[in-house]
Structures are given as structure tokens and as C-alpha cells.
Protein backbone atom coordinates (compact mmCIF):
# COMPACT_ATOMS: atom_id res chain seq x y z
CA UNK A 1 108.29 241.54 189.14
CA UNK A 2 106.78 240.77 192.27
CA UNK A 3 102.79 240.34 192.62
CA UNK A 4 101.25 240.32 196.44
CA UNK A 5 98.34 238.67 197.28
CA UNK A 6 96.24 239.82 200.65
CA UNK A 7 95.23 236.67 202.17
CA UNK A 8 93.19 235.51 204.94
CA UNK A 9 94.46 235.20 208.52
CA UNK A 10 94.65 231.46 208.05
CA UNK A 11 97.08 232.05 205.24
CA UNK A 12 100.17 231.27 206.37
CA UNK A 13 98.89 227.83 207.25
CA UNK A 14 97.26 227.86 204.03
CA UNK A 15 101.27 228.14 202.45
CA UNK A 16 102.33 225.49 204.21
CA UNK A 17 99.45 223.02 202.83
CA UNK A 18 100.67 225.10 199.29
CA UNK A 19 104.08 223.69 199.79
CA UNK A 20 103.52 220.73 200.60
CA UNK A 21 101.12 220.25 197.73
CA UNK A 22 103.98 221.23 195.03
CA UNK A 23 105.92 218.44 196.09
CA UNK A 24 103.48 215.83 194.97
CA UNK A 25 104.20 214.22 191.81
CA UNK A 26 101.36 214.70 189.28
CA UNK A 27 98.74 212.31 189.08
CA UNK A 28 98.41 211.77 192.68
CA UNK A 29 95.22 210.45 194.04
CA UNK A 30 92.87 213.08 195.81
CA UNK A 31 92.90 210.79 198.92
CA UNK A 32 96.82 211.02 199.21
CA UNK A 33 96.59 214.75 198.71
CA UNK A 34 94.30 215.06 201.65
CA UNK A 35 96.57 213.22 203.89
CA UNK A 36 99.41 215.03 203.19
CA UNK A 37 97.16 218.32 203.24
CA UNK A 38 96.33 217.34 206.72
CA UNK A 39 99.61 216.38 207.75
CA UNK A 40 100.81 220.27 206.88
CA UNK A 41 98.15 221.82 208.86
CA UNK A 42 98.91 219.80 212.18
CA UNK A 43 102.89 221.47 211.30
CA UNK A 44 103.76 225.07 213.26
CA UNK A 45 103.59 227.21 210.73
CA UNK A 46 105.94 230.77 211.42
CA UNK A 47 105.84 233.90 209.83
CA UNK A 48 108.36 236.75 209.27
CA UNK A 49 108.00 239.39 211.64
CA UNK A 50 107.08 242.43 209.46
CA UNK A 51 104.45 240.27 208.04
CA UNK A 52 101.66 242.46 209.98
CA UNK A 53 99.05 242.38 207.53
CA UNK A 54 99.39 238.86 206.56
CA UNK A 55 100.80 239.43 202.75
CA UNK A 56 101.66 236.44 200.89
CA UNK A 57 104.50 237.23 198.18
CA UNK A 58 105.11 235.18 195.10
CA UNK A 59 107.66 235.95 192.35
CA UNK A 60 106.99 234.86 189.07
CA UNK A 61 110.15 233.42 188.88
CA UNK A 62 109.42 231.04 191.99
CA UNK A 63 106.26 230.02 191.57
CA UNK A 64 104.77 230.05 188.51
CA UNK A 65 101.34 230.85 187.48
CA UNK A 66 100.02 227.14 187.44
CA UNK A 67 100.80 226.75 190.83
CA UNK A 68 98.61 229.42 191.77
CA UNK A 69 95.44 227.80 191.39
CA UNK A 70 97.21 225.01 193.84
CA UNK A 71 97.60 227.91 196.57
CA UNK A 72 93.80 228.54 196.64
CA UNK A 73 92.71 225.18 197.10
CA UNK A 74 95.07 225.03 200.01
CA UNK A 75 93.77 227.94 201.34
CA UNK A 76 90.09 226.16 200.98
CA UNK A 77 91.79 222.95 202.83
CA UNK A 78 92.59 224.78 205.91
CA UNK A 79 89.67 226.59 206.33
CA UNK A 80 90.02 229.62 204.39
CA UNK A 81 86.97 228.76 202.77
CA UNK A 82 86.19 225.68 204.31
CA UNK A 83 86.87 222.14 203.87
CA UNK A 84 88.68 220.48 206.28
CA UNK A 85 88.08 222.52 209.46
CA UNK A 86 84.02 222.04 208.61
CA UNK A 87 84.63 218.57 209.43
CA UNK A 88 83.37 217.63 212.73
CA UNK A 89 85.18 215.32 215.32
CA UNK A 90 84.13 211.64 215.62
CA UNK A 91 83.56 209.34 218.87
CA UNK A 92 84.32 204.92 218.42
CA UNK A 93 80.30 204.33 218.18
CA UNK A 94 79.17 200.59 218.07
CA UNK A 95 76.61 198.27 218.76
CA UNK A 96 74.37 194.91 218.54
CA UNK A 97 71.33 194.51 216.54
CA UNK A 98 68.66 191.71 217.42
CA UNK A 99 65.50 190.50 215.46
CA UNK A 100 63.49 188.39 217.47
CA UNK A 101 66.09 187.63 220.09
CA UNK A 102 68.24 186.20 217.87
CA UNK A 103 71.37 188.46 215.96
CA UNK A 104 71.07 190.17 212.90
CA UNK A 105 73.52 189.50 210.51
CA UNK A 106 74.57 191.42 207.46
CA UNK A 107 72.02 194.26 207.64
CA UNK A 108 72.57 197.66 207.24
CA UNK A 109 72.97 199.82 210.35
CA UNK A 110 72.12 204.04 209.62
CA UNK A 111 72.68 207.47 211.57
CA UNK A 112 71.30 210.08 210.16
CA UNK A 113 70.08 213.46 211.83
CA UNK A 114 68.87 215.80 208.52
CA UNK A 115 72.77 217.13 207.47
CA UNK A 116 75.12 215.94 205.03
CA UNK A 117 76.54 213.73 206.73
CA UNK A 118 75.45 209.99 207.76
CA UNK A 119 76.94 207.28 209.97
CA UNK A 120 76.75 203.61 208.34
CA UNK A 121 78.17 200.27 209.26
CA UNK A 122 77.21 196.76 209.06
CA UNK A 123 76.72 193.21 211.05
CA UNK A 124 78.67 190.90 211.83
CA UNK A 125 78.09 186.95 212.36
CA UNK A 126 77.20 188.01 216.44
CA UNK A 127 75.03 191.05 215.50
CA UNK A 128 77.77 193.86 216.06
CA UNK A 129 78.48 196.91 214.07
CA UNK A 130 80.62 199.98 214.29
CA UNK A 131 79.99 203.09 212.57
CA UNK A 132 81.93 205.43 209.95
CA UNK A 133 81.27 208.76 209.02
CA UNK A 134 81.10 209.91 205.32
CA UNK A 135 81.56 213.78 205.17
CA UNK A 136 82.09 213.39 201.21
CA UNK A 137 82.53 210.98 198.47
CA UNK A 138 86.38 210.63 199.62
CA UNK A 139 86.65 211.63 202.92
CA UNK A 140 85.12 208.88 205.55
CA UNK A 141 86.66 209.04 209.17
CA UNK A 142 85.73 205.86 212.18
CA UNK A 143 82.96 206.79 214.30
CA UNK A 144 80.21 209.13 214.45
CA UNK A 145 79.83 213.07 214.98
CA UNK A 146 78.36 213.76 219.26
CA UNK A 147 74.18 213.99 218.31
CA UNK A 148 71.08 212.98 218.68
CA UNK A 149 70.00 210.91 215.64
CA UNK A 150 67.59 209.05 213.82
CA UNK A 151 68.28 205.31 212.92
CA UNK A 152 67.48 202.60 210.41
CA UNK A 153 68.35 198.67 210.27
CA UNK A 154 67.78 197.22 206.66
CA UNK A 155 68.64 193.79 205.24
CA UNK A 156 67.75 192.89 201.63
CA UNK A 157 67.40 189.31 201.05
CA UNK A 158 66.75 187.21 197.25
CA UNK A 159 63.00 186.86 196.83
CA UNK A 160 61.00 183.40 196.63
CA UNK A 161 63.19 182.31 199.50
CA UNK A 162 65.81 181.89 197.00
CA UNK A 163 69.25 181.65 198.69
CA UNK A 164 72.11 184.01 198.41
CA UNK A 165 74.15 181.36 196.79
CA UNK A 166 71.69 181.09 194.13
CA UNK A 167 70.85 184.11 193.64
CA UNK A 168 74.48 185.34 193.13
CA UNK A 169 74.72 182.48 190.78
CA UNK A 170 71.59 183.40 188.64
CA UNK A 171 73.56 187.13 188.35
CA UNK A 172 76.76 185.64 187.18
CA UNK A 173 74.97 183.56 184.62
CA UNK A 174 73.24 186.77 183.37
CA UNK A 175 76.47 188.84 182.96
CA UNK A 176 78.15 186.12 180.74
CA UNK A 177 75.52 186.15 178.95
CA UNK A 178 75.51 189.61 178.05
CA UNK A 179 78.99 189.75 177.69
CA UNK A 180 79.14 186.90 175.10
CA UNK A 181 75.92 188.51 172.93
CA UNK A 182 74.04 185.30 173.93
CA UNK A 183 69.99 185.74 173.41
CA UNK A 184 68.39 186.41 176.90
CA UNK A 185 65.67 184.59 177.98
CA UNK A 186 62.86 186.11 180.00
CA UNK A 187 63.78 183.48 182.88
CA UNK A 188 67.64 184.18 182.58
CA UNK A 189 66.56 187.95 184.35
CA UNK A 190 67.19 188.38 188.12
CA UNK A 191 64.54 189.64 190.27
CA UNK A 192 65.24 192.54 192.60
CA UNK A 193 66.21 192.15 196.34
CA UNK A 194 63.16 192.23 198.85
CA UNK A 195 63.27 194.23 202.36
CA UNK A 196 63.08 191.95 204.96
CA UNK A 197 63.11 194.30 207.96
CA UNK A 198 59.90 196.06 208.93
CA UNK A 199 58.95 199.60 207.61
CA UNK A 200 58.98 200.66 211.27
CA UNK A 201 62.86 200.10 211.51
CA UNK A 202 64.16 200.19 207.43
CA UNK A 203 62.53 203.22 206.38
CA UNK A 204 63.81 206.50 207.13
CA UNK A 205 60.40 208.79 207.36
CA UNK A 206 58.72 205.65 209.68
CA UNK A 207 61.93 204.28 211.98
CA UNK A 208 61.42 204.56 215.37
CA UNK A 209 65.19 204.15 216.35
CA UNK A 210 66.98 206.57 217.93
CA UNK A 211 70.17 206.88 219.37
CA UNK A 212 71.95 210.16 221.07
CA UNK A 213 75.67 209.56 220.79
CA UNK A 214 77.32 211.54 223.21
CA UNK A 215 81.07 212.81 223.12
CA UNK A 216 82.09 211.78 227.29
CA UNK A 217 80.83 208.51 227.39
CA UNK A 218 80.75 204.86 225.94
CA UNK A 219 78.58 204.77 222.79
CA UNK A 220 77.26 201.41 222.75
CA UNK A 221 73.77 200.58 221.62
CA UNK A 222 70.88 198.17 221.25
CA UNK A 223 68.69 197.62 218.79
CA UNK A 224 66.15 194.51 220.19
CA UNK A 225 63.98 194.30 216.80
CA UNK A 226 60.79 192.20 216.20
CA UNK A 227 59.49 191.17 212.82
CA UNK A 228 55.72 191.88 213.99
């Protein structure tokens, strides 16, 4: 018995992403599928030639119903129904951030332009940061999508100009505490982080950063910040 299955014009590519997928062993992380989705879809796919109208055939006998289901999530992968072709393409974005002249380390650098998707990276030692780009909870590619953006610099410090040492060392304290049962004392609690950026840069209805990342050119910014 042979059932036929009218498919979109992308379907052929959509097979080979289907094939590939059967060969995975079970259990395989969703990150690993992706990659070898993707590797499929950069294949040439052919086609017999009386396949005019695109039909996708599947006996029974080959391909059984549970792999199906598998065959429409590939056809979703490569654009079908979106997915991977909705992704857009990325350009190396970097840059320095200053606060008061001096570099600021360990603070959270932000694109964001209103979509899904947001640009994030953090400082280094010297001030520098490159960007990444998460399009989902999995997928995160280097770099930054060509736009015009909005951008925010936050660092969140201990407060009481407790240091980072001690602060991590007042959390450790209060996890082996709870994990023992141990009574907790109203001083064994750890206060929350502070913002020590201004509003004007950390907060995402007030920044006044902006940076227009641009596909033909270097994207290398500046961010000279004051905290007045």
C-alpha cells in the first residue's frame, strides 16, 4: 500500500533533513539534531524527473508511521513552515565600554531593537565585549543581526560595599545550611544585588545608547559612560 503526501516546494530538501534525522540514535540532544539538520540543508538535494508536482511517496513498509511525525518537523526545519530559514544572518559585532574613563569590567552589554531576538555579551578585564545572538532557548549564533538598535550596560554589584568574595561566601554558607536542615538565622540571608550603572544606560525604557550595526563595515563601538 502506498500513501502520497503533496508537499511543499521545499520538500525535497525537507527529505533530505528527514533522512538524515532517522539516522540519529534516540535520545539525541536537540542541539545535535540541529546541526546535523543544518548540515542536510547546505547538501544538493535531486529529484526524480517525473516528480512534477513535488509528491513525496512513503511505503508503509519503508518508513513506518512513527517516522512520520519526524518528516514534518523537517519540513518545519527547512522552511516549510519556518524555523531555520527565519533566522537572520549575523555580522562579528564588538566593542569597549568605559565608566568614567576608566574600563568597565564584568557588566552586561544588550542589543535589543523590539523583536525576539537580542544581542548580549559581556566585559572583559580591558572593557571589551563581543556579542551573540539568541534566536531561541537553543539556538545562539556569534554576532549580531545588520540594525539599528537600542542598548543597555548593567553591572550588579553586593550591597553595603560588601565584596564579591564575601558575598559569594555568605551564599555558600546559606546553601549548606539549607541543605543540612540547619535553623536559619535572619542574618544568615543574603541581600539582593544592587545596580550600579545609571538608569540612563541599565534600563531598557530610559537608555540612551544606540548603536546601528551595519552588514559592509567594521562593527566596533564605544560606550564612554559617566556615573553622574
Amino acid at each position: 500500500m502506498t500513501t502520497t503526501v503533496k508537499a511543499c516546494p521545499k520538500s525535497w530538501q525537507a527529505l533530505a533533513v528527514f533522512e538524515t534525522l532517522i539516522k540519529l540514535p534516540m535520545g539525541r540532544h536537540p542541539l545535535m539534531v540541529r546541526q546535523f539538520c543544518t548540515t542536510a540543508l547546505q547538501q544538493p538535494v535531486s529529484k526524480p524527473s517525473n516528480a512534477a508536482s513535488c509528491p513525496l511517496l512513503f511505503r508503509q513498509k519503508l518508513f513506518p508511521p512513527r517516522f512520520l511525525s519526524l518528516f514534518v518537523v523537517a519540513g518545519l526545519l527547512c522552511g516549510c513552515g519556518g524555523g531555520l530559514s527565519d533566522v537572520p544572518p549575523t555580522v562579528e559585532v564588538k566593542g569597549t565600554v568605559t565608566l568614567d574613563s576608566s574600563p568597565l569590567t564584568d557588566a552586561d552589554v544588550v542589543f535589543f531593537d523590539g523583536t525576539q531576538y537580542t544581542a548580549f555579551g559581556k566585559t572583559d578585564g580591558t572593557g571589551r565585549f563581543t556579542l551573540k545572538t539568541r534566536f531561541n532557548s537553543e539556538f545562539i549564533e556569534p554576532g549580531a543581526p545588520a540594525r539599528e538598535y537600542r542598548v543597555t550596560v548593567s553591572k550588579m554589584i553586593p550591597p553595603n560595599g560588601m565584596s564579591e568574595e564575601d558575598y559569594q561566601s555568605k551564599k555558600m554558607a546559606l546553601r549548606t545550611k539549607r541543605e543540612s536542615g540547619e535553623k536559619i538565622l535572619e542574618s544568615d540571608y543574603v541581600p539582593s544585588k544592587i545596580e550600579s550603572i545609571p538608569a540612563k544606560y541599565s534600563v531598557a525604557s530610559q537608555t540612551t545608547l544606540k548603536a546601528n550595526v551595519k552588514g559592509n563595515q567594521e562593527n566596533d563601538f564605544s560606550f564612554p559612560l559617566t556615573s553622574k
